[in-house]
Protein backbone atom coordinates (compact mmCIF):
# COMPACT_ATOMS: atom_id res chain seq x y z
CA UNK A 1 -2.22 -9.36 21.01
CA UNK A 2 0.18 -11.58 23.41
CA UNK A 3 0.50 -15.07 22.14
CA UNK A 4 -0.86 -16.56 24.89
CA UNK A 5 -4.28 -14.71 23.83
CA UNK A 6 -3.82 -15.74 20.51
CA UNK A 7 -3.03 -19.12 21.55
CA UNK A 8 -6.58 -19.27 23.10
CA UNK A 9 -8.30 -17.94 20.87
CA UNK A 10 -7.46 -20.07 18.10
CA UNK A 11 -8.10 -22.97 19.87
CA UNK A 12 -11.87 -22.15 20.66
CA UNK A 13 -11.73 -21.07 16.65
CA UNK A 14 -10.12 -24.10 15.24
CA UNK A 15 -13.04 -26.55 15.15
CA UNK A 16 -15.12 -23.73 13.39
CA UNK A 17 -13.10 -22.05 11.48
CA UNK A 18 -13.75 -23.81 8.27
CA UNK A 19 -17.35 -22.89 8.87
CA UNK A 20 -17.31 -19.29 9.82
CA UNK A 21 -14.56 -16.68 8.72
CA UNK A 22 -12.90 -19.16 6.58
CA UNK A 23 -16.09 -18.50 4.68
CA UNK A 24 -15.88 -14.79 4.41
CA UNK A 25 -12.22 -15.02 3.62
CA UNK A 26 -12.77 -17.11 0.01
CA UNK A 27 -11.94 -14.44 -2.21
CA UNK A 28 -8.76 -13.37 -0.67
CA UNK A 29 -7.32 -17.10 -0.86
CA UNK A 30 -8.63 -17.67 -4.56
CA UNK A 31 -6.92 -14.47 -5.75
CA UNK A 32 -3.35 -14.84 -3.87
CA UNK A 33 -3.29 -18.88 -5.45
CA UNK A 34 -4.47 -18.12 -8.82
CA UNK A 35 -1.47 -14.74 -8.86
CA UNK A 36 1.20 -17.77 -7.09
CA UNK A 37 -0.09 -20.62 -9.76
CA UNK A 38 0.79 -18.22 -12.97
CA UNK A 39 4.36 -18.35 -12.28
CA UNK A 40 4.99 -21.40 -9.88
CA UNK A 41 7.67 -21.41 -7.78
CA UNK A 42 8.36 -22.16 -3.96
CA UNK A 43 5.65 -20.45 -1.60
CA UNK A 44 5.88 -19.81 1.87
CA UNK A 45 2.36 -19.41 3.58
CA UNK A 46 2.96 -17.29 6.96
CA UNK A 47 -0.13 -18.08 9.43
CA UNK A 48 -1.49 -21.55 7.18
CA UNK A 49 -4.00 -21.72 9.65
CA UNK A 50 -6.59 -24.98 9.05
CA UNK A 51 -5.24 -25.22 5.31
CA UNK A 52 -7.80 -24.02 3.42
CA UNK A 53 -5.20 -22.58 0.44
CA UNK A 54 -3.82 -25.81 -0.08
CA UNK A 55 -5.85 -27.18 -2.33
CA UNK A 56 -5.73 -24.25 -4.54
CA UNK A 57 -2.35 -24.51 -5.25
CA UNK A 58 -1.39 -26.33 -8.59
CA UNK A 59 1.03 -29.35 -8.33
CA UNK A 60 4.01 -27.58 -9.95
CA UNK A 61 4.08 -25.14 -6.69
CA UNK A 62 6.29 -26.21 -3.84
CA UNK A 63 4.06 -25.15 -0.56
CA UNK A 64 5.92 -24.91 2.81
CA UNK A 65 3.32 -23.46 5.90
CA UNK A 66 4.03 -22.21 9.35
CA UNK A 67 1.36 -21.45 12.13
CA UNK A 68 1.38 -20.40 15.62
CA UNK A 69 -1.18 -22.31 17.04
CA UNK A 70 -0.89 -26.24 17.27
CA UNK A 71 -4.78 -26.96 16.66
CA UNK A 72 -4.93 -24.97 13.36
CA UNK A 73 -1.91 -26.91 12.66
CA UNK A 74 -3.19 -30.18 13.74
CA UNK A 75 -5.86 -29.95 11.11
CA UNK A 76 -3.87 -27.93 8.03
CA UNK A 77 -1.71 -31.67 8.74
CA UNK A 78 -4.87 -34.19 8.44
CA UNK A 79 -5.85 -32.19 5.45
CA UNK A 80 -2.92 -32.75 3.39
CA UNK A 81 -3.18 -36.25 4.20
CA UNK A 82 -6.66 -36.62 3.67
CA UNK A 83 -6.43 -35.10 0.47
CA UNK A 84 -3.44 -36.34 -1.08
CA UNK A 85 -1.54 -32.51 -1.46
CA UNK A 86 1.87 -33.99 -2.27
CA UNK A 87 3.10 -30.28 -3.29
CA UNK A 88 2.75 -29.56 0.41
CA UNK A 89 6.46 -29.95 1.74
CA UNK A 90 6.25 -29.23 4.91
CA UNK A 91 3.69 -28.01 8.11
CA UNK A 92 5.87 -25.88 10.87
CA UNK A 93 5.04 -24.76 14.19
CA UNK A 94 6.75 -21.50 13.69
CA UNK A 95 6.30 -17.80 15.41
CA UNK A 96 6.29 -15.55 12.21
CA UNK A 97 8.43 -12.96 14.05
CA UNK A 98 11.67 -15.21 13.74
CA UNK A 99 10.72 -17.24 10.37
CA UNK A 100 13.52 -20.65 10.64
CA UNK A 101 14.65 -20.20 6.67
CA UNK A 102 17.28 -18.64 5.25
CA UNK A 103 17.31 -15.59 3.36
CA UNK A 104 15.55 -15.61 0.20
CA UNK A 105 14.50 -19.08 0.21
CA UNK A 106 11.33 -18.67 -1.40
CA UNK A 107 9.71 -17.19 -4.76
CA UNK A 108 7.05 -15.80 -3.15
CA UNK A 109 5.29 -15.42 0.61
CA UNK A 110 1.86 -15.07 1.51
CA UNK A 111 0.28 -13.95 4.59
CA UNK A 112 -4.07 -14.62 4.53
CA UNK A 113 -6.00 -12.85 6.96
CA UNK A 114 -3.09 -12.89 9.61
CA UNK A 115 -1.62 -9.71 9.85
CA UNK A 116 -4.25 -8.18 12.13
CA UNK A 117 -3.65 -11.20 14.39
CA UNK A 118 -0.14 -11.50 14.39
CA UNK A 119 2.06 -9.91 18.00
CA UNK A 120 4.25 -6.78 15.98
CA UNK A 121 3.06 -7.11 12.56
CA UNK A 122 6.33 -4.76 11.94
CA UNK A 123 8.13 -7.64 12.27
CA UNK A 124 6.80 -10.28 10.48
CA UNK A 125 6.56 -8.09 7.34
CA UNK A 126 10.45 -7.67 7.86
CA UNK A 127 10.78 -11.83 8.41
CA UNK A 128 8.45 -12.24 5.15
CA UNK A 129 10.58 -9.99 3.45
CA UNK A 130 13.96 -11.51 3.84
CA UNK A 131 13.00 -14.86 3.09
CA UNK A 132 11.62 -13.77 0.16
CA UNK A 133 13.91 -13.61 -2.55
CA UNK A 134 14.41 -10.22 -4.75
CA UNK A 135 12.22 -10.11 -7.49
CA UNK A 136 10.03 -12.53 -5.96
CA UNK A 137 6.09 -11.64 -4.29
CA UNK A 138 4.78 -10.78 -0.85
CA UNK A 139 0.86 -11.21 -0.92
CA UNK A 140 -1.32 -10.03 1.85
CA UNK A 141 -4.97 -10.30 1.92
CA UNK A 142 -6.39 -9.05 5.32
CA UNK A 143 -9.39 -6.63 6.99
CA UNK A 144 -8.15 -2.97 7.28
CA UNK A 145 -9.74 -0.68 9.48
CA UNK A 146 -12.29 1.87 7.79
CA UNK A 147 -12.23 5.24 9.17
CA UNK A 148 -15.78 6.10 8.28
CA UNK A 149 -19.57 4.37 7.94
CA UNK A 150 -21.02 1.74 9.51
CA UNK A 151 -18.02 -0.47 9.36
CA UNK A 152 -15.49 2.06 10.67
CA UNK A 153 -18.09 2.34 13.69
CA UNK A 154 -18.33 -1.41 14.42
CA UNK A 155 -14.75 -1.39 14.07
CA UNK A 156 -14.12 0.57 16.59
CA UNK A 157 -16.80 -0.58 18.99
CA UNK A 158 -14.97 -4.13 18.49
CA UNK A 159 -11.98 -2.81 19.22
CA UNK A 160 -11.37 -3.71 22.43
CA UNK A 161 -12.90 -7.34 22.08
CA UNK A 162 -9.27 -8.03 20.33
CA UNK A 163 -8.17 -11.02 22.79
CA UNK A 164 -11.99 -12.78 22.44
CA UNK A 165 -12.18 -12.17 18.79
CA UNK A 166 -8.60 -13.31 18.09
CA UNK A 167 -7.87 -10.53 15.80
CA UNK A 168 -7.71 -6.57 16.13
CA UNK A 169 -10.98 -5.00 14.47
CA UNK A 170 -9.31 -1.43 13.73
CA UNK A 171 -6.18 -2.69 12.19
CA UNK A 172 -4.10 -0.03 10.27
CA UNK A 173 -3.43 -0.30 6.71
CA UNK A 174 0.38 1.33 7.58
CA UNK A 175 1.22 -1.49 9.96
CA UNK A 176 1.98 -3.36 6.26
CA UNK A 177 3.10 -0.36 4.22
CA UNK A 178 6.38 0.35 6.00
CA UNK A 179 8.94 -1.98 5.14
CA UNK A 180 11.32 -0.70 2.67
CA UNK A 181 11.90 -3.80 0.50
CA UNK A 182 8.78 -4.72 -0.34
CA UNK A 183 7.17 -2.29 -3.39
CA UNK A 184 3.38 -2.31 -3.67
CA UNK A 185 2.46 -3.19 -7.43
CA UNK A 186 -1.06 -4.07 -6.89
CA UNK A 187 -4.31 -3.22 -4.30
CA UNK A 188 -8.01 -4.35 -4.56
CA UNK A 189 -10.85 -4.35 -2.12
CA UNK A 190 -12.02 -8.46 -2.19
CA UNK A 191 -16.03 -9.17 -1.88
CA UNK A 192 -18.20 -9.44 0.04
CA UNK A 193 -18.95 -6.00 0.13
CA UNK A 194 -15.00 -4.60 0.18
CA UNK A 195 -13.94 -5.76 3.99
CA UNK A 196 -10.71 -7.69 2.94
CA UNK A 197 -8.29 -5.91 0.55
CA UNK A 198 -5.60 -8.16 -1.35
CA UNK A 199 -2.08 -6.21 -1.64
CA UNK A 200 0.25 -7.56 -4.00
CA UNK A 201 4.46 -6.30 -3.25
CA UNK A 202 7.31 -7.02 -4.68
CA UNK A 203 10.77 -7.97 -2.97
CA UNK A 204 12.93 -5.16 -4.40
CA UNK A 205 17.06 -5.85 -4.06
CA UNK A 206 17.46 -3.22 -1.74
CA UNK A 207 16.40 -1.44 1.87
């Protein structure tokens, strides 16, 4: 997806997001803030979107968010003022492909339903990896393309749909797996019914 076509997309979503996927996506949010809360630290959430994780971080966590689109943005802002999230340091309009921080400014990075979304997903998991710092986590929670059954069909009958939908129904697990400093320690398939999995790396001092 261009980012003009994700761009649009996310501003028909934005008003409804809440409502709709941000529903189906519960599990995956819960899990990555209750792994981030054990051990605290400074957390860098690629693709905040409307917000919804803030909350779920604990107070002794140092959140920093970046987004593409200025209306998910616009409302990930009113809800940290609306509800008072004063471990929120910062909202930035940011393209994940050339992250603005330093390398290895943050303990750990999480990316929520986003990769599938994201232009060269390649990229961004080499961005997320240098600004995290070694030792540190990389969580990813996102929909995977099935190869077989009913959802591998609908996945691929949705397929092309990508621009509308805002997000690529037949996403490849590999797209995630192949950058060299980031170690997989950790894979589950998150309710309902499996369609989100939750992958848990960590930044290794090496490539």
């Amino acid at each position: 997806m261009n980012e003009d076509a994700i761009a649009r997309s996310y501003r028909r979503w934005a008003p409804i997001y809440d409502q709709t996927f941000g529903k189906i996506t519960h599990a995956g949010r819960h899990r990555a803030a209750h792994q981030i809360n054990s051990s605290g630290g400074a957390v860098l959430e690629v693709g905040v979107g409307t917000g919804l994780a803030l909350s779920l971080y604990q107070p002794h966590v140092e959140v920093t968010g970046i987004d593409l689109s200025p209306d998910m943005l616009e409302q990930a802002q009113a809800r940290t003022l609306r509800d008072g999230l004063r471990h929120v340091k910062g909202l930035h309009l940011m393209d994940a492909r050339t992250l603005g921080f330093a390398d290895e400014s943050f303990d750990h990075v999480v990316a929520l339903h986003i990769m599938s979304v994201v232009p060269e997903p390649d990229r961004v998991m080499a961005e997320m990896a240098r600004v995290c710092r070694p030792g540190g986590t990389v969580l990813i929670t996102n929909h995977f393309a099935h190869q077989t059954g009913v959802w591998g069909y609908a996945a691929k009958a949705a397929a092309p749909l990508a621009d509308a939908l805002g997000w690529h129904s037949d996403f490849e697990r590999h797209h995630v797996m192949r950058e060299p400093r980031l170690e997989l320690v950790e894979e589950h398939r998150l309710p309902p019914l499996g369609l989100m999995t939750y992958l848990r790396f960590r930044r290794v001092d090496h490539a």
